[in-house]
PDB file of N, CA and C in Angstrom:
ATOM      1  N   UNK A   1      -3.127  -3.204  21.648  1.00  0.00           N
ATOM      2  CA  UNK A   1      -3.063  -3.032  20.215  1.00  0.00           C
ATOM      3  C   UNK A   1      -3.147  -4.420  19.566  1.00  0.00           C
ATOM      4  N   UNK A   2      -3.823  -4.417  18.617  1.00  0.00           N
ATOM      5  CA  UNK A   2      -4.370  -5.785  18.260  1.00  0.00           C
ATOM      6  C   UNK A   2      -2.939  -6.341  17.080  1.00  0.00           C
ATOM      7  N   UNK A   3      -2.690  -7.314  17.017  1.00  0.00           N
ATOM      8  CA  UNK A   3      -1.613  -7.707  16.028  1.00  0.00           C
ATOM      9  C   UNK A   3      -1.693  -7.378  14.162  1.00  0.00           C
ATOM     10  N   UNK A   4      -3.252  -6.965  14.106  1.00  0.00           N
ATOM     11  CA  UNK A   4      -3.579  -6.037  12.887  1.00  0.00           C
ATOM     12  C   UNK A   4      -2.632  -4.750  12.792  1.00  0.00           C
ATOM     13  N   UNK A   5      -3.318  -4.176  13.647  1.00  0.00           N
ATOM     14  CA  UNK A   5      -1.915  -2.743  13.662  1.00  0.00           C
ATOM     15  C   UNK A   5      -1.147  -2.827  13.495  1.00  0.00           C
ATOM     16  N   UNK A   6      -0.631  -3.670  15.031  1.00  0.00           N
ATOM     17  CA  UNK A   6       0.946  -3.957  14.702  1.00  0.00           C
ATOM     18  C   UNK A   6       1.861  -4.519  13.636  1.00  0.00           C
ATOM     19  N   UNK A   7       0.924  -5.336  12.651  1.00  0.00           N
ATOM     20  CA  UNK A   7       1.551  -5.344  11.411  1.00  0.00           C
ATOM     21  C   UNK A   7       1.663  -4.193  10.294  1.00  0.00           C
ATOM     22  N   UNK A   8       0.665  -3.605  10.714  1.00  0.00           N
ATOM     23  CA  UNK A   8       0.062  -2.260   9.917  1.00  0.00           C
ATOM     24  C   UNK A   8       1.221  -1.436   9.870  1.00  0.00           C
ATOM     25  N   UNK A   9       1.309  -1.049  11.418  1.00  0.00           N
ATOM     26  CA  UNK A   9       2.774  -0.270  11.344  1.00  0.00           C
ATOM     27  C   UNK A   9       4.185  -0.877  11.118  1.00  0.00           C
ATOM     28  N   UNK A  10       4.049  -2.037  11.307  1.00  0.00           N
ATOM     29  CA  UNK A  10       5.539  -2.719  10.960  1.00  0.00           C
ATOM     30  C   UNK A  10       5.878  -2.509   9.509  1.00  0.00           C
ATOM     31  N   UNK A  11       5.026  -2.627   8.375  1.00  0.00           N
ATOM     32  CA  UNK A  11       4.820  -2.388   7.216  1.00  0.00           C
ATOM     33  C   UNK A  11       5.258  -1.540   6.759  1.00  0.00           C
ATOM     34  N   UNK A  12       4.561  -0.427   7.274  1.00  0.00           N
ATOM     35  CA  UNK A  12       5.026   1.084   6.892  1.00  0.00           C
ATOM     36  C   UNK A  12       6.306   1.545   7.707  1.00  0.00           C
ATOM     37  N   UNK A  13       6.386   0.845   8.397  1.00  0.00           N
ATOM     38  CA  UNK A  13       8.393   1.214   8.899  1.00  0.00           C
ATOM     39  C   UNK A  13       8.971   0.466   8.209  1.00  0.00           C
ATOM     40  N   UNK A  14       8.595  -0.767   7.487  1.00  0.00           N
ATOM     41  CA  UNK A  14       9.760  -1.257   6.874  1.00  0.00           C
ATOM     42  C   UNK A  14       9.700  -0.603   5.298  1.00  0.00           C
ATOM     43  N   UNK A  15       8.175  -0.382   4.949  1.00  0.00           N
ATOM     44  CA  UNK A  15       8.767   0.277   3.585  1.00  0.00           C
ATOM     45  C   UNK A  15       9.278   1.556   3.711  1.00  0.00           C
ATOM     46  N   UNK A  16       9.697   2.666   4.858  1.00  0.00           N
ATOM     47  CA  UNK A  16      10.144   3.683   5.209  1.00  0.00           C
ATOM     48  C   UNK A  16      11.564   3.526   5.122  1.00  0.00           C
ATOM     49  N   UNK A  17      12.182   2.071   6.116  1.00  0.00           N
ATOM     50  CA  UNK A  17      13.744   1.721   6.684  1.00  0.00           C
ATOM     51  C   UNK A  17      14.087   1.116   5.091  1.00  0.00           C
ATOM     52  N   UNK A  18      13.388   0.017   5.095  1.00  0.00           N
ATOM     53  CA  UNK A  18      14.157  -1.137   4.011  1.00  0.00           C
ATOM     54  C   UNK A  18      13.862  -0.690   2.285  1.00  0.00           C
ATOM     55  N   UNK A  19      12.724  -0.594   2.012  1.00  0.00           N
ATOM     56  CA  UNK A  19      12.030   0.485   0.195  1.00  0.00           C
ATOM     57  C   UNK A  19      12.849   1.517   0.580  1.00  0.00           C
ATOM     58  N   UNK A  20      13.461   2.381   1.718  1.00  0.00           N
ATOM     59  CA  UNK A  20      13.736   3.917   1.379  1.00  0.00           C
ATOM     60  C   UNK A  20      12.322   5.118   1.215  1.00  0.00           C
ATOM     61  N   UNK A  21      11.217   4.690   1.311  1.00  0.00           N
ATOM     62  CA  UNK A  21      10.139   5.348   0.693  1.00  0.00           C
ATOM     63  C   UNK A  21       9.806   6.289   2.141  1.00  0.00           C
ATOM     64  N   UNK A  22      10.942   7.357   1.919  1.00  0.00           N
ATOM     65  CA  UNK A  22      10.620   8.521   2.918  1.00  0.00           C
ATOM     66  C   UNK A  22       9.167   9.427   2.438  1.00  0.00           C
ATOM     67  N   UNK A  23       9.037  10.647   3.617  1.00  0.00           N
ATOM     68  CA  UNK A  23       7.807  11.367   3.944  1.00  0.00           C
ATOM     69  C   UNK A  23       7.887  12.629   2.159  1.00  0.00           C
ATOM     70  N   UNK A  24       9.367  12.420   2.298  1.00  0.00           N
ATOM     71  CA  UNK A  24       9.485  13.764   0.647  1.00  0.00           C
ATOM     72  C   UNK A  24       9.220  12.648  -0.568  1.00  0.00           C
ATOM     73  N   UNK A  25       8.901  11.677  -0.626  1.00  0.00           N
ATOM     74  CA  UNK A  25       9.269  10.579  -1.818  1.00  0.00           C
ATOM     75  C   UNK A  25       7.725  10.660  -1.852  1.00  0.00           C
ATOM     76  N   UNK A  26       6.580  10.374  -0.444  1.00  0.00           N
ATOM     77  CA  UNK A  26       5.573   9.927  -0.894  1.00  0.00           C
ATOM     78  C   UNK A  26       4.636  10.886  -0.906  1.00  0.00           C
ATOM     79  N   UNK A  27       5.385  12.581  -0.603  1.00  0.00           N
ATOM     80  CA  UNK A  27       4.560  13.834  -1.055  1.00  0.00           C
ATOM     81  C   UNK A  27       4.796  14.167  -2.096  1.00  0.00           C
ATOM     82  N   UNK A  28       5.420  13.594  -3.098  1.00  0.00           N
ATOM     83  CA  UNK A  28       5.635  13.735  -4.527  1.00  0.00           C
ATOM     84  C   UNK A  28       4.575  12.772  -4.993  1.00  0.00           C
ATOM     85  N   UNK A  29       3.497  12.164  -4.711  1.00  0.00           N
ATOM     86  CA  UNK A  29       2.868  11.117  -5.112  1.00  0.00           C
ATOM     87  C   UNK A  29       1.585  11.886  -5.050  1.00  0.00           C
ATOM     88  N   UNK A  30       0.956  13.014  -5.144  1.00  0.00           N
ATOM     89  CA  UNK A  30      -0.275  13.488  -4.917  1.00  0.00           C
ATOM     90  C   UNK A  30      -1.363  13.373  -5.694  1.00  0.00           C
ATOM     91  N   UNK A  31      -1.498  12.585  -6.329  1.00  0.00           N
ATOM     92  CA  UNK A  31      -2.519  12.435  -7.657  1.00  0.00           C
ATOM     93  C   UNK A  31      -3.314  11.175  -7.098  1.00  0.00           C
ATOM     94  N   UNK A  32      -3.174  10.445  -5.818  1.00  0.00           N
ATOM     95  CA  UNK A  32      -3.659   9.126  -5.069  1.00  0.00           C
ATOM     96  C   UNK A  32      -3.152   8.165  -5.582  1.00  0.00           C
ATOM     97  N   UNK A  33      -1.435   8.121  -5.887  1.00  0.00           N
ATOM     98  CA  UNK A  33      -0.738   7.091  -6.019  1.00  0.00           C
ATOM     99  C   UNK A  33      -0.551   5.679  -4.869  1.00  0.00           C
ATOM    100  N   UNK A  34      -0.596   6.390  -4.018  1.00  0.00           N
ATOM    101  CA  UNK A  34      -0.202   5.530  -2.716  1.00  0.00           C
ATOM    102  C   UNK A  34      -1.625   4.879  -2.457  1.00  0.00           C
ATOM    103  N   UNK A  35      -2.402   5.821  -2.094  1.00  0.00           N
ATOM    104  CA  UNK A  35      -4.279   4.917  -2.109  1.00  0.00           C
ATOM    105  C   UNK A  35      -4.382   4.016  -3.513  1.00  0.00           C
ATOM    106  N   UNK A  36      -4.144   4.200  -4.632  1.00  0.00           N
ATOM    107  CA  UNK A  36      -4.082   3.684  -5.988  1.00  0.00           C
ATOM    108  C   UNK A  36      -3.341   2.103  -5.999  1.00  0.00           C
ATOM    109  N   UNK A  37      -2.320   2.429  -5.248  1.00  0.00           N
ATOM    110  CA  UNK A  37      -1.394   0.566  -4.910  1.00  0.00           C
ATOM    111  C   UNK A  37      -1.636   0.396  -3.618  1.00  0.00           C
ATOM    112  N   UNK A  38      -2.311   0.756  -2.807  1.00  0.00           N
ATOM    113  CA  UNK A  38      -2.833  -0.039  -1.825  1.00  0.00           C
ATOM    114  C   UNK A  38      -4.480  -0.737  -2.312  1.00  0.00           C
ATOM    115  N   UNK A  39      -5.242  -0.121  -3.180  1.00  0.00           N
ATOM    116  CA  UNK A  39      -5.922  -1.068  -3.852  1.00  0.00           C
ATOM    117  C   UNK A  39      -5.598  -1.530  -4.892  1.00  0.00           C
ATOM    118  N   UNK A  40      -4.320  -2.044  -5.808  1.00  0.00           N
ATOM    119  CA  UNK A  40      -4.176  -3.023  -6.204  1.00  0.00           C
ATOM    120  C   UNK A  40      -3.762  -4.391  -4.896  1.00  0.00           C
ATOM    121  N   UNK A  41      -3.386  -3.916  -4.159  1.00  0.00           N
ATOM    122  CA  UNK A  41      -3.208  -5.154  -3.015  1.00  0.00           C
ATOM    123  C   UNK A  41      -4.279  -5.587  -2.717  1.00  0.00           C
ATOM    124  N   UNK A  42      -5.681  -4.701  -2.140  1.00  0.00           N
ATOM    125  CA  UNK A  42      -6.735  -5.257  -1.677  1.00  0.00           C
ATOM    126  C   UNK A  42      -7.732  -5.687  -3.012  1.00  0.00           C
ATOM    127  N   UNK A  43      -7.123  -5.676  -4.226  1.00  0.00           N
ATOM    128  CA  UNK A  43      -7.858  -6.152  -5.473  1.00  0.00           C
ATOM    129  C   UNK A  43      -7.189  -7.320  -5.313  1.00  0.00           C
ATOM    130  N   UNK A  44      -6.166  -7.624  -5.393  1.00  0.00           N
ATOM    131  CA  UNK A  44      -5.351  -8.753  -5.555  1.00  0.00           C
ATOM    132  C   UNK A  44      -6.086  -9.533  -4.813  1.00  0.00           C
ATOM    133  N   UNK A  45      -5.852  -9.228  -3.305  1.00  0.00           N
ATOM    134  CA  UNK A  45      -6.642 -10.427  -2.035  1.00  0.00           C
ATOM    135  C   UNK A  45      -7.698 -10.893  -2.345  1.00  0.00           C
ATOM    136  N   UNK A  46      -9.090  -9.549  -2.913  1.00  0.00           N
ATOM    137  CA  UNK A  46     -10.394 -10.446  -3.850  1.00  0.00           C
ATOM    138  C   UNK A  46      -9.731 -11.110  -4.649  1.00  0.00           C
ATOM    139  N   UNK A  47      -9.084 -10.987  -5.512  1.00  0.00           N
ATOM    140  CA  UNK A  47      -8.838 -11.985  -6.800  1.00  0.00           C
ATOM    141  C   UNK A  47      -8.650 -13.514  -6.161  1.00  0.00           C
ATOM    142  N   UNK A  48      -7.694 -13.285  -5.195  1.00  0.00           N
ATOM    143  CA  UNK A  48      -7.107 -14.364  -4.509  1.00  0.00           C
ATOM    144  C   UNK A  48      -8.497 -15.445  -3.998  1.00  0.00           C
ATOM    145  N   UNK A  49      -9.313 -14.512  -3.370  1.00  0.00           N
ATOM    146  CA  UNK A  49     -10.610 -15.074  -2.592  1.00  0.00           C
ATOM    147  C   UNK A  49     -11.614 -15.187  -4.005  1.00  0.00           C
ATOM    148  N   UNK A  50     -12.212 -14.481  -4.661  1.00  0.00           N
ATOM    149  CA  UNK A  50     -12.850 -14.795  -5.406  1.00  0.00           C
ATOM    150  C   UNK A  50     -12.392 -15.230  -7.264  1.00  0.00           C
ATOM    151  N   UNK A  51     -11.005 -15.442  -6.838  1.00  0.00           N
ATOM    152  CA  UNK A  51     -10.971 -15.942  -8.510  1.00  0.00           C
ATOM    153  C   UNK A  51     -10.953 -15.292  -9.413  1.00  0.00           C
ATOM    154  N   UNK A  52     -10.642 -13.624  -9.527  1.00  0.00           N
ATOM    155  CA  UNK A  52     -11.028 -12.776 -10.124  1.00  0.00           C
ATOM    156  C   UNK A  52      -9.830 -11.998 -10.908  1.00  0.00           C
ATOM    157  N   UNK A  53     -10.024 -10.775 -11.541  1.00  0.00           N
ATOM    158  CA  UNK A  53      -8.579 -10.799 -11.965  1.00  0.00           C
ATOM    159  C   UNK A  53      -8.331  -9.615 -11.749  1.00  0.00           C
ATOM    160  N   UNK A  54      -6.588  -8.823 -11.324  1.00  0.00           N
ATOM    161  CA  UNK A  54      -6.303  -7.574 -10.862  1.00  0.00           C
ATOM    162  C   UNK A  54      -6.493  -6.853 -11.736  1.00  0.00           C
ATOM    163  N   UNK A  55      -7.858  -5.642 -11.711  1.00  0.00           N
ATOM    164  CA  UNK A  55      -7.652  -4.075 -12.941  1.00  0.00           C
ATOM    165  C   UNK A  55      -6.722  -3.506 -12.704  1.00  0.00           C
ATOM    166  N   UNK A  56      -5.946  -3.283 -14.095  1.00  0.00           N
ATOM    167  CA  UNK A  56      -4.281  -3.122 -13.738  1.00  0.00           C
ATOM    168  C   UNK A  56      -4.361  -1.735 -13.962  1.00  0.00           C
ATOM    169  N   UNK A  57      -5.389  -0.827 -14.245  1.00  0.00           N
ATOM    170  CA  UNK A  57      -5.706   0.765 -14.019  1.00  0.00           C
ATOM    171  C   UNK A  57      -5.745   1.106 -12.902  1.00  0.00           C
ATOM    172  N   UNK A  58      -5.502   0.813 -12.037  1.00  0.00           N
ATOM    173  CA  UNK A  58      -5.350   1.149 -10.322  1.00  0.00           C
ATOM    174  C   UNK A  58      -3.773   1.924 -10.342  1.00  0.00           C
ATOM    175  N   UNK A  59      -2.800   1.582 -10.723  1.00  0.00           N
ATOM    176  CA  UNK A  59      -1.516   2.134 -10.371  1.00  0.00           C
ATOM    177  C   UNK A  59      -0.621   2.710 -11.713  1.00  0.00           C
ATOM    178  N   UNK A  60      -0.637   3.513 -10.635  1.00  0.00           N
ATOM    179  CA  UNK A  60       0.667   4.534 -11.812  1.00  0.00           C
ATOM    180  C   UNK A  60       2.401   4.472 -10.929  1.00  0.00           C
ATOM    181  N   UNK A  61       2.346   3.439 -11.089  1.00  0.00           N
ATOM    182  CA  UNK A  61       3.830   2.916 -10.533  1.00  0.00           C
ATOM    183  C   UNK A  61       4.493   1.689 -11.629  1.00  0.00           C
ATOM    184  N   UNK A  62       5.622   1.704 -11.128  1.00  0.00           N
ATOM    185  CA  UNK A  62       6.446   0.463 -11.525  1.00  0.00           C
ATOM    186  C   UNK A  62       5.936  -0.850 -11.419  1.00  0.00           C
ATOM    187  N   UNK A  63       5.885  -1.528 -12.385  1.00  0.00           N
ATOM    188  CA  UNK A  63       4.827  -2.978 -11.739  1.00  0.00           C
ATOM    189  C   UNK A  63       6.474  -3.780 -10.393  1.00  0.00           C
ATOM    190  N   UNK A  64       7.461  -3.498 -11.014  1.00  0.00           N
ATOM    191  CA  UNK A  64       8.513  -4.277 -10.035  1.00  0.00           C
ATOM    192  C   UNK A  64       8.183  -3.976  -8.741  1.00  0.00           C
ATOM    193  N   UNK A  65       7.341  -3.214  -8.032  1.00  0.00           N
ATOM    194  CA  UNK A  65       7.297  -2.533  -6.913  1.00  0.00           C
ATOM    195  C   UNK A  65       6.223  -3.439  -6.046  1.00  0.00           C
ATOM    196  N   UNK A  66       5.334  -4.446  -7.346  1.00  0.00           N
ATOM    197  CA  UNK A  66       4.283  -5.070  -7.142  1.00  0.00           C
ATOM    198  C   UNK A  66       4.325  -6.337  -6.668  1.00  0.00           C
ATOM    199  N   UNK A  67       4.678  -6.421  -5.322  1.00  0.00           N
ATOM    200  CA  UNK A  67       4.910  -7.941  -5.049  1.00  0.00           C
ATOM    201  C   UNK A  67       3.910  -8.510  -4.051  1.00  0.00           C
ATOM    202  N   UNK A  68       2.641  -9.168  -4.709  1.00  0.00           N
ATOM    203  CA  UNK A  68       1.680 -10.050  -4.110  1.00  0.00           C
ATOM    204  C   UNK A  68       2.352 -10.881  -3.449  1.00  0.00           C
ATOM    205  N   UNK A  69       1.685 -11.190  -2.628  1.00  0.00           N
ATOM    206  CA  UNK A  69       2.133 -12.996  -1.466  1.00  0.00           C
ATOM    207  C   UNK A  69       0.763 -13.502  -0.819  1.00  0.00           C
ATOM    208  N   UNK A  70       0.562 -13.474   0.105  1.00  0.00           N
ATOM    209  CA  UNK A  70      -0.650 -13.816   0.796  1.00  0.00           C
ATOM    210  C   UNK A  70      -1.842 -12.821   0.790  1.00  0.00           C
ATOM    211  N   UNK A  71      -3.297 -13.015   0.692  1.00  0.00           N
ATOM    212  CA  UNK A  71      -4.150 -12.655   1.212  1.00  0.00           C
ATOM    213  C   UNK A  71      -4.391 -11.301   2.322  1.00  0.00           C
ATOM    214  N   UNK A  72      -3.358 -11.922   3.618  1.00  0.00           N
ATOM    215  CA  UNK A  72      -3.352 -11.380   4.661  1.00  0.00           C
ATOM    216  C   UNK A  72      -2.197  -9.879   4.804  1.00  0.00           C
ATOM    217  N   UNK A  73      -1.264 -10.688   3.678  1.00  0.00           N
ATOM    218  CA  UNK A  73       0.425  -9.884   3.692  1.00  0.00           C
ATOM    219  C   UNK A  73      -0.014  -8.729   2.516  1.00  0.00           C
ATOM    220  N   UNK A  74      -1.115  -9.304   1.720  1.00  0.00           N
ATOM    221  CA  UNK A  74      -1.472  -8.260   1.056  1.00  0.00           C
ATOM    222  C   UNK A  74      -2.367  -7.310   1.487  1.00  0.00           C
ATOM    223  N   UNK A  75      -3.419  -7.054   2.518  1.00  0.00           N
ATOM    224  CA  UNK A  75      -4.280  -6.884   2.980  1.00  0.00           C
ATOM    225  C   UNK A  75      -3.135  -5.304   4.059  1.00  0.00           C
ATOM    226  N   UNK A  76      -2.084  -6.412   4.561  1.00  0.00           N
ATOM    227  CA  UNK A  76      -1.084  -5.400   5.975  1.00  0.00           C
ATOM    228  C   UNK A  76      -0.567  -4.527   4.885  1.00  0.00           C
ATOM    229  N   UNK A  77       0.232  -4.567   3.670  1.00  0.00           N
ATOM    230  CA  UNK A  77       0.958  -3.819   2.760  1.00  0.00           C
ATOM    231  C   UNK A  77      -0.138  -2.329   1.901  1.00  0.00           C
ATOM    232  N   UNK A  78      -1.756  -2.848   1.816  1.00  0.00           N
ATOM    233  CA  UNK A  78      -2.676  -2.204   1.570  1.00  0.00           C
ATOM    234  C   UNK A  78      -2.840  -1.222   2.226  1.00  0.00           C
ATOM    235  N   UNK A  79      -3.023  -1.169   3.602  1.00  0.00           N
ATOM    236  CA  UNK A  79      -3.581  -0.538   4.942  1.00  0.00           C
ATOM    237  C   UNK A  79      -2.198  -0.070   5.156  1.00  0.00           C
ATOM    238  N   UNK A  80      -1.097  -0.319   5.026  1.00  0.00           N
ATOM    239  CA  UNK A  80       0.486   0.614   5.443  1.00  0.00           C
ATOM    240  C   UNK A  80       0.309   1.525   4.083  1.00  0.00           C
ATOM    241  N   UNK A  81      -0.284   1.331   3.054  1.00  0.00           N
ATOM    242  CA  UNK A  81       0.066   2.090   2.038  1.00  0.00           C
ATOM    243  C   UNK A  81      -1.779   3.710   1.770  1.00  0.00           C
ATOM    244  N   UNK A  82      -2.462   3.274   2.929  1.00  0.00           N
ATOM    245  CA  UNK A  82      -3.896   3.873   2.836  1.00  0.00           C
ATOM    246  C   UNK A  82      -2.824   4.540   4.258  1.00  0.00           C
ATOM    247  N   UNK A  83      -2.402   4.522   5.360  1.00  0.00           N
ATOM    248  CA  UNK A  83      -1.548   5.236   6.132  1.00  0.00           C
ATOM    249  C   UNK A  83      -0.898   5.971   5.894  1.00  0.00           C
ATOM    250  N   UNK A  84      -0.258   5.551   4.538  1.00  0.00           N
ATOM    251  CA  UNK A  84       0.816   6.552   3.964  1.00  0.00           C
ATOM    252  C   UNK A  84       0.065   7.655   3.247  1.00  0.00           C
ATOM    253  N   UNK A  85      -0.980   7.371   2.381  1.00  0.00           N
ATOM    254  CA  UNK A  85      -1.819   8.682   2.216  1.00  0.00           C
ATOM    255  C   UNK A  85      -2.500   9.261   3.233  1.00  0.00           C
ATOM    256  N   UNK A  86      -2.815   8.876   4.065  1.00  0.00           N
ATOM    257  CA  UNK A  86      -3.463   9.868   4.916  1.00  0.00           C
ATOM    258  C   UNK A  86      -2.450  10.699   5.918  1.00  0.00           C
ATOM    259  N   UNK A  87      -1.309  10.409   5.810  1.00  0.00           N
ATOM    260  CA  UNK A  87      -0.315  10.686   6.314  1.00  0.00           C
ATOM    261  C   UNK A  87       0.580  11.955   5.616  1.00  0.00           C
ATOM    262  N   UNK A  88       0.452  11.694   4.522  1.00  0.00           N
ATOM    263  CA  UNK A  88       0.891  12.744   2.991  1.00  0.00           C
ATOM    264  C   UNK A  88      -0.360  13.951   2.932  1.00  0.00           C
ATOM    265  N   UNK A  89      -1.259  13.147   3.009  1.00  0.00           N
ATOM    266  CA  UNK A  89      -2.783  14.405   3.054  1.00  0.00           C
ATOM    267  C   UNK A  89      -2.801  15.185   4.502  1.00  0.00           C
ATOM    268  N   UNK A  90      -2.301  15.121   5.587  1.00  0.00           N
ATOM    269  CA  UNK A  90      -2.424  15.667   6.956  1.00  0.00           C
ATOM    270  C   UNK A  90      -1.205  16.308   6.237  1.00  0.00           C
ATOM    271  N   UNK A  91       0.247  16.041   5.844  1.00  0.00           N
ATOM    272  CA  UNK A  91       1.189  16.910   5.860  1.00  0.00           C
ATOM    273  C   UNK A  91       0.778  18.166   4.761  1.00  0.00           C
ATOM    274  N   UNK A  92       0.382  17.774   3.722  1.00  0.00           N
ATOM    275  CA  UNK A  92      -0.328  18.829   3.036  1.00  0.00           C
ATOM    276  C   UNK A  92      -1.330  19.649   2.960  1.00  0.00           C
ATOM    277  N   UNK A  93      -2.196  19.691   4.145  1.00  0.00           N
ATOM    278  CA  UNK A  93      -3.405  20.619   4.827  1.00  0.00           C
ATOM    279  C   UNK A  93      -2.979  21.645   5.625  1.00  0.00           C
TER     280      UNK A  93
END
């Protein structure tokens, strides 16, 4: 398993253990909230790389919830949060 994943999933266990953001919290999110702030993260990382600026129409959340850092940390928090919808969409099929 490549250390991509493994951050991938570390991510999404810690926003599970440490956020609280259980499996009933993020099936209340069905409108593509969770896909919606995982691309403000991977907007952010372009911004970061190309200088550009975050469209803040991507999320229907709390901006406090919104904490950029790196490129890379934003990129692992993106992909734990595109997991979490596809994860919410398998429980709801």
């Amino acid at each position: 398993m490549s250390d991509a994943i493994k951050d991938v999933i570390a991510e999404r266990e810690r926003q599970q253990t440490v956020e609280g953001w259980t499996a009933s919290h993020d099936d209340k999110h069905d409108m593509g909230q969770l896909a919606g702030a995982a691309v403000c993260y991977v907007v952010h990382g372009l911004r970061s790389a190309a200088k550009h600026s975050v469209h803040r129409s991507y999320w229907d959340w709390d901006e406090e919830w919104f904490k950029p850092t790196s490129r890379r940390r934003d990129l692992v928090k993106a992909a734990a949060l595109i997991l979490a919808e596809i994860e919410r969409l398998d429980r709801a099929s």
